[in-house]
N, C-alpha and C. Protein backbone atom coordinates (compact mmCIF):
# COMPACT_ATOMS: atom_id res chain seq x y z
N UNK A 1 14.15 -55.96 51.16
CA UNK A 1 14.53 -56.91 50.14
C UNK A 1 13.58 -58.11 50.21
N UNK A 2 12.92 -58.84 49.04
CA UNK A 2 12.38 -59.76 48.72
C UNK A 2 13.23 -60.99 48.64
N UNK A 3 12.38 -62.44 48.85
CA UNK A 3 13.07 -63.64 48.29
C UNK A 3 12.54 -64.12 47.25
N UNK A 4 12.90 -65.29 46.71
CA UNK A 4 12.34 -65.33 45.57
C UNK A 4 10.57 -65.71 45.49
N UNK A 5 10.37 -66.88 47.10
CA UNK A 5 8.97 -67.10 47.21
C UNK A 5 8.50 -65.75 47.37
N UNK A 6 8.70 -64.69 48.00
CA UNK A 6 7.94 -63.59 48.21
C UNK A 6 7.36 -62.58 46.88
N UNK A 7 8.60 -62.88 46.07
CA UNK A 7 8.47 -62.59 44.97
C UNK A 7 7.25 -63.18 43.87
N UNK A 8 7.41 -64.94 43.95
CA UNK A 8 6.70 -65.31 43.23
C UNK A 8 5.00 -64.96 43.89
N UNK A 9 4.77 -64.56 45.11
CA UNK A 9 3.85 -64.34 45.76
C UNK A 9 3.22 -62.91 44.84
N UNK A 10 4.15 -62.36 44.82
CA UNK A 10 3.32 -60.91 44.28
C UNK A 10 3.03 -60.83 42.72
N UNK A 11 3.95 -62.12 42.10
CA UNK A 11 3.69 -61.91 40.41
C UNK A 11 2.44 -63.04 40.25
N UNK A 12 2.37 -63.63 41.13
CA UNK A 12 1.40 -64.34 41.13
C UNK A 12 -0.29 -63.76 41.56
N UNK A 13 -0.16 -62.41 42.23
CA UNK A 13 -1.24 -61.31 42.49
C UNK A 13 -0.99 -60.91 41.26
N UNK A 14 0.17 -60.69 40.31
CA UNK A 14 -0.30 -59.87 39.54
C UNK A 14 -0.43 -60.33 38.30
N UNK A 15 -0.69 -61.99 38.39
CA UNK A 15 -1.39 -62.80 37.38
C UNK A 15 -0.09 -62.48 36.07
N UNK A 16 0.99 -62.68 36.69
CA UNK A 16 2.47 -62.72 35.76
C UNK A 16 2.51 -64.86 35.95
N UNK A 17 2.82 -64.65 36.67
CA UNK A 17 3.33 -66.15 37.00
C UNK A 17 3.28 -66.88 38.58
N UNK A 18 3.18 -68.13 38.64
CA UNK A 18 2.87 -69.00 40.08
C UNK A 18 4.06 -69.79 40.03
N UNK A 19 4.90 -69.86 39.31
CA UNK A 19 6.10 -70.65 39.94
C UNK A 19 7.36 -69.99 40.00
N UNK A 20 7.95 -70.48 40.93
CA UNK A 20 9.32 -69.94 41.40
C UNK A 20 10.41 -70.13 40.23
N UNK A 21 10.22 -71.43 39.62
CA UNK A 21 11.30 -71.92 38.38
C UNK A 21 11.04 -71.12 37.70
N UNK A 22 9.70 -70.60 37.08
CA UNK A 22 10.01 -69.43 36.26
C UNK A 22 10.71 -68.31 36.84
N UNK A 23 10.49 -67.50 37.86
CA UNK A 23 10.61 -66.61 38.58
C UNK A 23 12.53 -66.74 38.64
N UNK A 24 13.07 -67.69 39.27
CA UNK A 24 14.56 -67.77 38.66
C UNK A 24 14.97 -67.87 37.54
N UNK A 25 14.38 -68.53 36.71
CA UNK A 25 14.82 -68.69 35.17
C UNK A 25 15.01 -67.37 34.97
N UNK A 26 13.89 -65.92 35.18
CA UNK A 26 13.83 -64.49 34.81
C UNK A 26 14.80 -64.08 35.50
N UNK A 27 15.35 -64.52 36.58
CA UNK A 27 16.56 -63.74 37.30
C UNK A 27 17.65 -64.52 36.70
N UNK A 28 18.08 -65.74 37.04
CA UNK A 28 19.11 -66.11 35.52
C UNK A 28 19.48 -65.62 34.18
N UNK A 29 18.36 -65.31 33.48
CA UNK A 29 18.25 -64.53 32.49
C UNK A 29 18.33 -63.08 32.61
N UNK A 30 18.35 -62.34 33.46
CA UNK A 30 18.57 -60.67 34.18
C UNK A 30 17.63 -60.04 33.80
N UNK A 31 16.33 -60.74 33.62
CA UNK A 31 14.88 -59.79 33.70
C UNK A 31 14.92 -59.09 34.73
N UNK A 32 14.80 -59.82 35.74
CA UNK A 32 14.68 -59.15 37.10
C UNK A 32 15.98 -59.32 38.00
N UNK A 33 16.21 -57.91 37.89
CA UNK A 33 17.56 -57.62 38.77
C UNK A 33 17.66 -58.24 40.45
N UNK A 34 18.38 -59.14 40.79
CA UNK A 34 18.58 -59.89 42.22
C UNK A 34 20.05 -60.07 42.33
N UNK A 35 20.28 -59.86 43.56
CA UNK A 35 21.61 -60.12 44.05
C UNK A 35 21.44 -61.74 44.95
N UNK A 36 22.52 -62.21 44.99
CA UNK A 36 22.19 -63.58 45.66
C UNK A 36 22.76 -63.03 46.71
N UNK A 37 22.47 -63.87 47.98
CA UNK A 37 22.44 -63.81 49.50
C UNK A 37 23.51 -64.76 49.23
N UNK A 38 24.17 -64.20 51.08
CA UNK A 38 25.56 -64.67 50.89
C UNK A 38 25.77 -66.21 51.63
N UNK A 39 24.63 -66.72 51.89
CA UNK A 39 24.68 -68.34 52.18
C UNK A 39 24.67 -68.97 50.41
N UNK A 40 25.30 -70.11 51.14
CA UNK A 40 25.09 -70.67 49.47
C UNK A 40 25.26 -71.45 48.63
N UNK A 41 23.67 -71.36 49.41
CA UNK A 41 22.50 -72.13 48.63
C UNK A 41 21.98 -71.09 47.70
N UNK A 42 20.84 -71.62 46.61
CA UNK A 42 20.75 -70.52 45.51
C UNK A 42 19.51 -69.89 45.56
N UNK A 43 19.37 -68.96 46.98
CA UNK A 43 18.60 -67.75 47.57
C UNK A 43 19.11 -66.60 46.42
N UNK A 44 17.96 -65.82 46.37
CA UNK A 44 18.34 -64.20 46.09
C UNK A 44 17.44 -63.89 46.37
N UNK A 45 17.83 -62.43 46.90
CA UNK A 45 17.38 -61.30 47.55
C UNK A 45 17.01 -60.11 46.12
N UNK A 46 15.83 -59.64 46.23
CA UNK A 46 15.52 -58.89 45.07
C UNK A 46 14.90 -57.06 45.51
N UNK A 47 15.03 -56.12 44.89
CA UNK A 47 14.66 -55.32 45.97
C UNK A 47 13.45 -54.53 45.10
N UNK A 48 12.38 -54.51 46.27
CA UNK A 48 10.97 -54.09 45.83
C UNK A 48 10.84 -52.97 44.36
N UNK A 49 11.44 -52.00 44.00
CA UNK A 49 11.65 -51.38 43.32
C UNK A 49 11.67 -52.13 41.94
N UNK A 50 12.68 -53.16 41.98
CA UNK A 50 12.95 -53.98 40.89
C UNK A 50 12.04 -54.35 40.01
N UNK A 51 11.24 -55.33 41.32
CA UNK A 51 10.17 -56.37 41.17
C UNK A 51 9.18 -55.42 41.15
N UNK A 52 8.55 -54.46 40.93
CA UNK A 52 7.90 -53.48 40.46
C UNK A 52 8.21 -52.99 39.02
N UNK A 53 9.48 -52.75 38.84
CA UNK A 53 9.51 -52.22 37.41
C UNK A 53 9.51 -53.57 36.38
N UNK A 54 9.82 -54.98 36.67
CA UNK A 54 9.60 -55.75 35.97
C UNK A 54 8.31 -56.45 35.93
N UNK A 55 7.34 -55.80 36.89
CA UNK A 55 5.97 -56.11 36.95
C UNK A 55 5.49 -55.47 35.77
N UNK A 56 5.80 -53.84 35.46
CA UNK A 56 4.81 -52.77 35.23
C UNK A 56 5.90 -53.36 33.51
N UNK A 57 6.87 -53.46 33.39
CA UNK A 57 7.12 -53.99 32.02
C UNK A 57 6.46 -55.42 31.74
N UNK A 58 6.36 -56.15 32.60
CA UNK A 58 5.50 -57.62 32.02
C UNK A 58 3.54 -57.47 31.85
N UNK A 59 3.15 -56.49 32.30
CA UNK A 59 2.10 -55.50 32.29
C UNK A 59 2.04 -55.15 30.92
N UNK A 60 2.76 -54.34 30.35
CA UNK A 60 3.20 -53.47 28.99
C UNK A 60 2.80 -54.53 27.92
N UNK A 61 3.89 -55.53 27.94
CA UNK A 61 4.49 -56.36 26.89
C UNK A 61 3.10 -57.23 26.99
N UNK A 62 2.48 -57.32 27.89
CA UNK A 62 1.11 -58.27 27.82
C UNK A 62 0.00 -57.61 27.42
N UNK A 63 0.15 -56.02 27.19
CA UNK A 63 -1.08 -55.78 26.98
C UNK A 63 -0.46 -55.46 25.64
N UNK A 64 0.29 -55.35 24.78
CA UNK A 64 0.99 -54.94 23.73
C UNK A 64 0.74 -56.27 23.11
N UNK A 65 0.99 -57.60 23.36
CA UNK A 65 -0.03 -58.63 22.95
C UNK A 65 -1.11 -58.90 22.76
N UNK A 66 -1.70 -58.57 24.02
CA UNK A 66 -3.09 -58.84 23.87
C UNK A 66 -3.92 -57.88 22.63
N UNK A 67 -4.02 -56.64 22.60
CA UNK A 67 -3.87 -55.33 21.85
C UNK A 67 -3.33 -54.75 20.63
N UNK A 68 -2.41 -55.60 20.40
CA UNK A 68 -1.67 -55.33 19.46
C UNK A 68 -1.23 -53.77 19.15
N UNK A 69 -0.33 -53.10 20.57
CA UNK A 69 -0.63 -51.57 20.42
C UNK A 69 1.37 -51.68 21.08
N UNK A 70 1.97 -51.06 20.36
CA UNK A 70 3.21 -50.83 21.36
C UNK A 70 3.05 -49.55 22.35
N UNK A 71 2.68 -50.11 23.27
CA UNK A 71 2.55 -48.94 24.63
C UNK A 71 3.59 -48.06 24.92
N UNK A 72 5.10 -48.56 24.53
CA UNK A 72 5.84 -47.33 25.03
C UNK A 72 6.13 -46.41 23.74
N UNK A 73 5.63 -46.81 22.15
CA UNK A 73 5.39 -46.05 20.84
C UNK A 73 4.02 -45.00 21.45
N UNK A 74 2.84 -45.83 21.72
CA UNK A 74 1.71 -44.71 22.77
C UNK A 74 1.71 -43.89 23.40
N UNK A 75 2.50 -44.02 24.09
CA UNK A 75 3.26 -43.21 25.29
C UNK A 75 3.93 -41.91 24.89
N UNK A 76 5.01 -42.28 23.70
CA UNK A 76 5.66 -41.44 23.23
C UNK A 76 4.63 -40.58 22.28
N UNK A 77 4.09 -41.14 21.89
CA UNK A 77 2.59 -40.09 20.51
C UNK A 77 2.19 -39.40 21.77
N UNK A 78 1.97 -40.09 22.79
CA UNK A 78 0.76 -39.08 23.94
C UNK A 78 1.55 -37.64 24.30
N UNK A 79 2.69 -37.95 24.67
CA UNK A 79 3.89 -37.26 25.23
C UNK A 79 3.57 -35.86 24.30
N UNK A 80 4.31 -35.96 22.85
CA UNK A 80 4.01 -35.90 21.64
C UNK A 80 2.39 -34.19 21.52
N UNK A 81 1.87 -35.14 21.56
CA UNK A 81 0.40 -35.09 21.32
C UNK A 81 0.27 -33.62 22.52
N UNK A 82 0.77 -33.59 23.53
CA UNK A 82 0.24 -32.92 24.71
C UNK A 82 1.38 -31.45 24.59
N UNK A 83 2.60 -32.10 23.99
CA UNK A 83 3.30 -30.67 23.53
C UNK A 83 2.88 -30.03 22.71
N UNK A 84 2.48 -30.41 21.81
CA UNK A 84 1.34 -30.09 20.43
C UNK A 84 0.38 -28.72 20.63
N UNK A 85 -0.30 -29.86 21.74
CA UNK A 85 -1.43 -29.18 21.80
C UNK A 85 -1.10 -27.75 23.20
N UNK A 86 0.01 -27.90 23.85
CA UNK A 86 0.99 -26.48 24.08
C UNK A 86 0.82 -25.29 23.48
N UNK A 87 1.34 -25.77 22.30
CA UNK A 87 2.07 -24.86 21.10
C UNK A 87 0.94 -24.38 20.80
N UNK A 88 -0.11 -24.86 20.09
CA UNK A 88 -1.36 -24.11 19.63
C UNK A 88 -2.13 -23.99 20.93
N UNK A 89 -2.04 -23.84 22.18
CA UNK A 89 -2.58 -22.75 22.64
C UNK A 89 -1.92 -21.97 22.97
N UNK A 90 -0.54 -21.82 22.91
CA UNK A 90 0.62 -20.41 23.02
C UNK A 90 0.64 -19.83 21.85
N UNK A 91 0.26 -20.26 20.30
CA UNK A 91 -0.15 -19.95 19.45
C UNK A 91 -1.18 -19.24 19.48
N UNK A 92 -2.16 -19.62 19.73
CA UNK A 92 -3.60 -19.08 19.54
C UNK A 92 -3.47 -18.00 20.33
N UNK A 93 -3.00 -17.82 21.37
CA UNK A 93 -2.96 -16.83 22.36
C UNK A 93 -2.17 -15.38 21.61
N UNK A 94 -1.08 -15.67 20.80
CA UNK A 94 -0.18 -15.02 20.09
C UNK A 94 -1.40 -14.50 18.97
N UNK A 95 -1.67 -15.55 18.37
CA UNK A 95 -2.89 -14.82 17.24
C UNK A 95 -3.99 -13.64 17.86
N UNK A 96 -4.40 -13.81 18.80
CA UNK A 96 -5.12 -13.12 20.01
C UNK A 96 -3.93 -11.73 20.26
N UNK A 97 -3.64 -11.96 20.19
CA UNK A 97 -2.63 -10.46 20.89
C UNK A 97 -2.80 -9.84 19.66
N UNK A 98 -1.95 -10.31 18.67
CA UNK A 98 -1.95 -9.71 17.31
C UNK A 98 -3.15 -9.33 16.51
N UNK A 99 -4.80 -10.21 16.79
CA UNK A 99 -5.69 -9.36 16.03
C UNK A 99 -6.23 -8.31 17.30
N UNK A 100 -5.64 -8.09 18.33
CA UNK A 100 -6.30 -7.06 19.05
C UNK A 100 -5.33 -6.21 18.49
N UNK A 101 -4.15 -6.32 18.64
CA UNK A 101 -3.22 -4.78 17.94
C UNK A 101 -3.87 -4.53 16.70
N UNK A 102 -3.79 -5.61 15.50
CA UNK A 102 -4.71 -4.65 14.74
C UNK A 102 -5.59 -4.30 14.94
N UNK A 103 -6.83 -4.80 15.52
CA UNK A 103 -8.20 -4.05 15.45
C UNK A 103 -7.39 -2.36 16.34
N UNK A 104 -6.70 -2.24 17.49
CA UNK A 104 -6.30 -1.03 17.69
C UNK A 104 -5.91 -0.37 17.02
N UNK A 105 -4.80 -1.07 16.15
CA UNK A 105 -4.33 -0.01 15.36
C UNK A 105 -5.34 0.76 14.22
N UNK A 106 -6.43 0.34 13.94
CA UNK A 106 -7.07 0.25 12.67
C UNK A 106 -8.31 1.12 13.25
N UNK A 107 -8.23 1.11 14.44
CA UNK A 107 -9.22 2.35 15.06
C UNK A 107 -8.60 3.87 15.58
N UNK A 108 -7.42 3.25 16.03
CA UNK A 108 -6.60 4.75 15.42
C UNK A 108 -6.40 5.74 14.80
N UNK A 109 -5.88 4.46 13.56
CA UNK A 109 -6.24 4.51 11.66
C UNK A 109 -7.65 6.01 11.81
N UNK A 110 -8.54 5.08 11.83
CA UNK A 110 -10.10 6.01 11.83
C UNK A 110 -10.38 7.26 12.19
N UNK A 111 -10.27 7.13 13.98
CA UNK A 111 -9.81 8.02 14.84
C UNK A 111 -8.81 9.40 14.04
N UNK A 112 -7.46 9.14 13.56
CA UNK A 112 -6.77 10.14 12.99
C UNK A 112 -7.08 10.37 11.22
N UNK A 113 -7.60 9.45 11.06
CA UNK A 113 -8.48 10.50 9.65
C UNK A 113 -9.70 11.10 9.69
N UNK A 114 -10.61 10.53 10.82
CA UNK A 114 -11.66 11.51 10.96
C UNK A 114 -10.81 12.99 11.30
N UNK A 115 -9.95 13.34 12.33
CA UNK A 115 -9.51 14.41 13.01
C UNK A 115 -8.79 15.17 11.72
N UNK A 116 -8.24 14.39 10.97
CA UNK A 116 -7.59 15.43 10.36
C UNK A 116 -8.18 15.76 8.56
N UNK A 117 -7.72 17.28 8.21
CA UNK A 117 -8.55 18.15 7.55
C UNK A 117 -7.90 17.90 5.75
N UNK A 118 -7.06 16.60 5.51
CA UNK A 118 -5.92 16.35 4.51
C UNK A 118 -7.30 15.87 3.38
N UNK A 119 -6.97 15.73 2.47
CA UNK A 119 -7.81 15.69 1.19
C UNK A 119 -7.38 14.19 0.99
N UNK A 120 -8.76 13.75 0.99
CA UNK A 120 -8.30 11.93 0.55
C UNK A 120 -7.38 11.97 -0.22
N UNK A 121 -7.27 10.18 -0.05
CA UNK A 121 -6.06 9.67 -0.90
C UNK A 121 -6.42 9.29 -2.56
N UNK A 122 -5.55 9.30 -3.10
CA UNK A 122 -5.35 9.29 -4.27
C UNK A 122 -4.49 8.26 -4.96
N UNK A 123 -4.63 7.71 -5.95
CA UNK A 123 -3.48 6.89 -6.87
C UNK A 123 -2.22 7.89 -6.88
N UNK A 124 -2.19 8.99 -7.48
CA UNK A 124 -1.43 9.72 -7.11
C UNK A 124 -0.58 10.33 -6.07
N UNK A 125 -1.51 11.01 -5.20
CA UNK A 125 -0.78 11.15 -4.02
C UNK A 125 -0.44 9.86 -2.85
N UNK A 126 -0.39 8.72 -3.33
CA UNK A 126 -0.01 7.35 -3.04
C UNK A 126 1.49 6.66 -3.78
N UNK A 127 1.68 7.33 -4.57
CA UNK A 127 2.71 6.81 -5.23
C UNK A 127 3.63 8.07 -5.00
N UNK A 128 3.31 9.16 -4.79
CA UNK A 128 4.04 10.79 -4.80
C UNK A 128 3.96 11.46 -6.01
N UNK A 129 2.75 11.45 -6.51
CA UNK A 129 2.91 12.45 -7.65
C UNK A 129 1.66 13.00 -7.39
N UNK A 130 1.64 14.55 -8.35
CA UNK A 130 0.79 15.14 -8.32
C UNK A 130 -0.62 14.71 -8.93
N UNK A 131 -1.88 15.09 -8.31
CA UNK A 131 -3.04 14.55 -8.59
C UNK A 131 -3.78 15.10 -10.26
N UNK A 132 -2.99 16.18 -10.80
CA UNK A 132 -3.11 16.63 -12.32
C UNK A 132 -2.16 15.75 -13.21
N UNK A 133 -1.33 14.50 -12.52
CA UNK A 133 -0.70 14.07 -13.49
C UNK A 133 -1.48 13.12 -14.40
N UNK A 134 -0.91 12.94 -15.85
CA UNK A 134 -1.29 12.02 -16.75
C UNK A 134 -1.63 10.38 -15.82
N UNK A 135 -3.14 10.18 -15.98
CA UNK A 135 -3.61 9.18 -15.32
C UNK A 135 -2.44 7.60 -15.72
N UNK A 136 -2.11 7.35 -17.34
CA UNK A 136 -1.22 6.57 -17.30
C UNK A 136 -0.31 6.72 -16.63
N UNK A 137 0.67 7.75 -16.43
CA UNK A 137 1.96 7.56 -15.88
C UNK A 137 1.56 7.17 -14.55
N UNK A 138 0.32 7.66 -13.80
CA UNK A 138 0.41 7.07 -12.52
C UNK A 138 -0.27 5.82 -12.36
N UNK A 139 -1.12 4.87 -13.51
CA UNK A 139 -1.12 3.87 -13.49
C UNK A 139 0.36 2.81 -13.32
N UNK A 140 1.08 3.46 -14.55
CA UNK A 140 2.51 2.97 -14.09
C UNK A 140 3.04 2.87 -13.06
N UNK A 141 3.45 4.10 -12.52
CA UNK A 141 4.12 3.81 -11.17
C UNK A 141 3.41 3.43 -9.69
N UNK A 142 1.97 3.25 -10.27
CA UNK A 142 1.36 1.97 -9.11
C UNK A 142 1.76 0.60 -9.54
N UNK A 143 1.79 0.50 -10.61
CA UNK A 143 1.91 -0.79 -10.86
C UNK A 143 3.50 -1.47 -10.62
N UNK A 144 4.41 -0.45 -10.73
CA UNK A 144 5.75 -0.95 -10.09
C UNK A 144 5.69 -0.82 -8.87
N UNK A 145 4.94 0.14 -8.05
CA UNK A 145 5.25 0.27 -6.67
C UNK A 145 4.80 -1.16 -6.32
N UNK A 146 3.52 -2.07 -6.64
CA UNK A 146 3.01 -3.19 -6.46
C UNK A 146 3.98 -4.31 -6.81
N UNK A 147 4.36 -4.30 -8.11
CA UNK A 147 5.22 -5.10 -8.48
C UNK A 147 6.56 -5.04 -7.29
N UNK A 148 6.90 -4.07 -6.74
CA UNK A 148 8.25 -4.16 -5.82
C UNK A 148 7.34 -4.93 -4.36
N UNK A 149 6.40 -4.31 -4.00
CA UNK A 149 5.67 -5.19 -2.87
C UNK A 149 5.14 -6.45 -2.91
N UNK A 150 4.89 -6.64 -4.20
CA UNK A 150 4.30 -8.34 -4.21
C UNK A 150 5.62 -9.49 -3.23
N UNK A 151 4.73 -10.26 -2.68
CA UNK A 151 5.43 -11.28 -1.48
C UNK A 151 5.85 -12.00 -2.15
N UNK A 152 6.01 -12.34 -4.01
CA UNK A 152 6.85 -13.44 -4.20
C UNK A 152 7.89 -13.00 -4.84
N UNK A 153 8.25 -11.36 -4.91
CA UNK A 153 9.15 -10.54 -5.37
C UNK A 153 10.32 -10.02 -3.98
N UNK A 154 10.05 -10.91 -2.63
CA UNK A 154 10.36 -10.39 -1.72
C UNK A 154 9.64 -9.48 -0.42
N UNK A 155 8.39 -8.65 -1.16
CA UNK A 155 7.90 -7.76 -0.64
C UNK A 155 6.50 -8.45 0.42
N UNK A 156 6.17 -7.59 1.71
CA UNK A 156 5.50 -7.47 2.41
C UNK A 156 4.02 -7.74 1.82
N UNK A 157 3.35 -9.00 2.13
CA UNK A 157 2.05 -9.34 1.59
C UNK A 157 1.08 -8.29 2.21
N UNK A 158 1.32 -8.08 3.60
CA UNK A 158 -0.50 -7.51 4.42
C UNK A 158 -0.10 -6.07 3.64
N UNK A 159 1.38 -5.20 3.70
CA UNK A 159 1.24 -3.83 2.18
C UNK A 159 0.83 -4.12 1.16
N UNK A 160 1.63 -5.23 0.64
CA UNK A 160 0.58 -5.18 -0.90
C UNK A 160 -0.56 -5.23 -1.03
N UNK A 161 -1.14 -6.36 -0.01
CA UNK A 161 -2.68 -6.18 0.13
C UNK A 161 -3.72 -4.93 0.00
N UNK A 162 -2.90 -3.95 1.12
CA UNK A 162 -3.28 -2.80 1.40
C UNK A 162 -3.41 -2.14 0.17
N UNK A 163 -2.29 -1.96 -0.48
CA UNK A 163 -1.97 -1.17 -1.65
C UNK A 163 -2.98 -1.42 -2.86
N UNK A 164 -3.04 -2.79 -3.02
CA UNK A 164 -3.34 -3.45 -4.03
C UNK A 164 -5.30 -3.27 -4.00
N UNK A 165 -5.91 -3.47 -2.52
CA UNK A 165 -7.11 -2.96 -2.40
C UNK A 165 -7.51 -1.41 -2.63
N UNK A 166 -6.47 -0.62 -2.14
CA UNK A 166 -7.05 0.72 -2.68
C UNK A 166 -6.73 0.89 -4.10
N UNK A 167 -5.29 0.33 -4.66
CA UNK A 167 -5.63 0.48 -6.30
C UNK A 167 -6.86 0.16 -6.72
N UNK A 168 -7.05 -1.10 -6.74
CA UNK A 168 -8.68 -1.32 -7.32
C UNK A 168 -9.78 -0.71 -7.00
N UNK A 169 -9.95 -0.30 -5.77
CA UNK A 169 -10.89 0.97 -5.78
C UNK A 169 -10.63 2.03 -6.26
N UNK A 170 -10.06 2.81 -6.23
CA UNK A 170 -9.37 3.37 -6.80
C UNK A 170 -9.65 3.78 -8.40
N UNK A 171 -9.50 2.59 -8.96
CA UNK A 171 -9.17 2.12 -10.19
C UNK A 171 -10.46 2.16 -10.38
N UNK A 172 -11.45 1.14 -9.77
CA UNK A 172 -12.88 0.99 -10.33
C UNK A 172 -13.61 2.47 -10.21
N UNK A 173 -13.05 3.68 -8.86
CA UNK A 173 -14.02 4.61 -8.93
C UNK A 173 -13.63 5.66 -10.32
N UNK A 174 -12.31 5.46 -10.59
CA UNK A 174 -11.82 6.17 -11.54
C UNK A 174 -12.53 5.95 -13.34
N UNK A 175 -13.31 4.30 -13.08
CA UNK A 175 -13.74 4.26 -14.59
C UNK A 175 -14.68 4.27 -13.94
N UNK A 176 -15.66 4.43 -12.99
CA UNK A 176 -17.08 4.75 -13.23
C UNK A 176 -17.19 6.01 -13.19
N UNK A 177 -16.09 7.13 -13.47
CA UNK A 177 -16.20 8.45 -13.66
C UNK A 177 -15.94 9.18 -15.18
């Protein structure tokens, strides 16, 4: 436990204050937490901990003046700021997993259409109809199968995508024939 000169000794290292009258006025006022000693005369006993945390707050509030910055608003952005930057690298890491599954899956993909002996795909045999059918009707029922997949109809964007890229090829090799 500190007295109050011992006290004013260390706020005075720490370029807070050199007099004791201030130094009680702040314990009168319950800046700094002190119990009075049980003679009595008007001693108090203060305990190091205290007079530390009302150092490192008269620290704050002075450089928050000087600066014009609220340090414990700083503090909280930094806090803030460092969970943030967490997330996007548990993020990024997640994006990382997921374009290696696709690139696997998509060599697979390759892998099992080179191997197998099936007759490309078709507008037709894409929608389930036969490849002699009337080219309109199976324009049609690509165009609803798309219409049910479009992502603002509910449906799965990276299928429609899919879908929607081989229609147009598809489509374009069909009129340059």
């Amino acid at each position: 436990m500190l007295n109050v000169k011992e006290v004013t000794e260390q706020l005075r290292a720490a370029r807070i204050t050199d007099s004791e009258q201030v130094v009680i006025r702040w314990i009168l006022d319950g800046k700094i937490k002190a119990k009075r000693t049980k003679h009595l005369n008007l001693e108090y006993s203060i305990h190091p901990v205290d007079l530390a945390s009302f150092i490192l707050e008269k620290t704050i509030e002075d450089k928050t003046k000087k600066f014009g910055v609220d340090f414990h608003q700083w503090e909280k952005t930094f806090q803030e700021n460092q969970t943030f930057k967490e997330e996007i690298e548990q993020l990024k890491t997640s994006i990382r997993i997921e374009q290696a599954k696709n690139r696997s899956l998509k060599k697979m993909l390759k892998a099992e259409y080179a191997l197998s002996d099936s007759p490309p795909l078709t507008l037709a045999s894409l929608v389930g109809l036969d490849s002699d059918e009337d080219p309109e009707i199976i324009k049609k029922e690509y165009k609803k199968l798309l219409k049910a997949l479009h992502p603002d109809r509910g449906g799965d964007e990276r299928l429609f995508k899919v879908f929607y890229d081989h229609y147009s090829k598809m489509n374009g090799d069909s009129k340059g024939h």
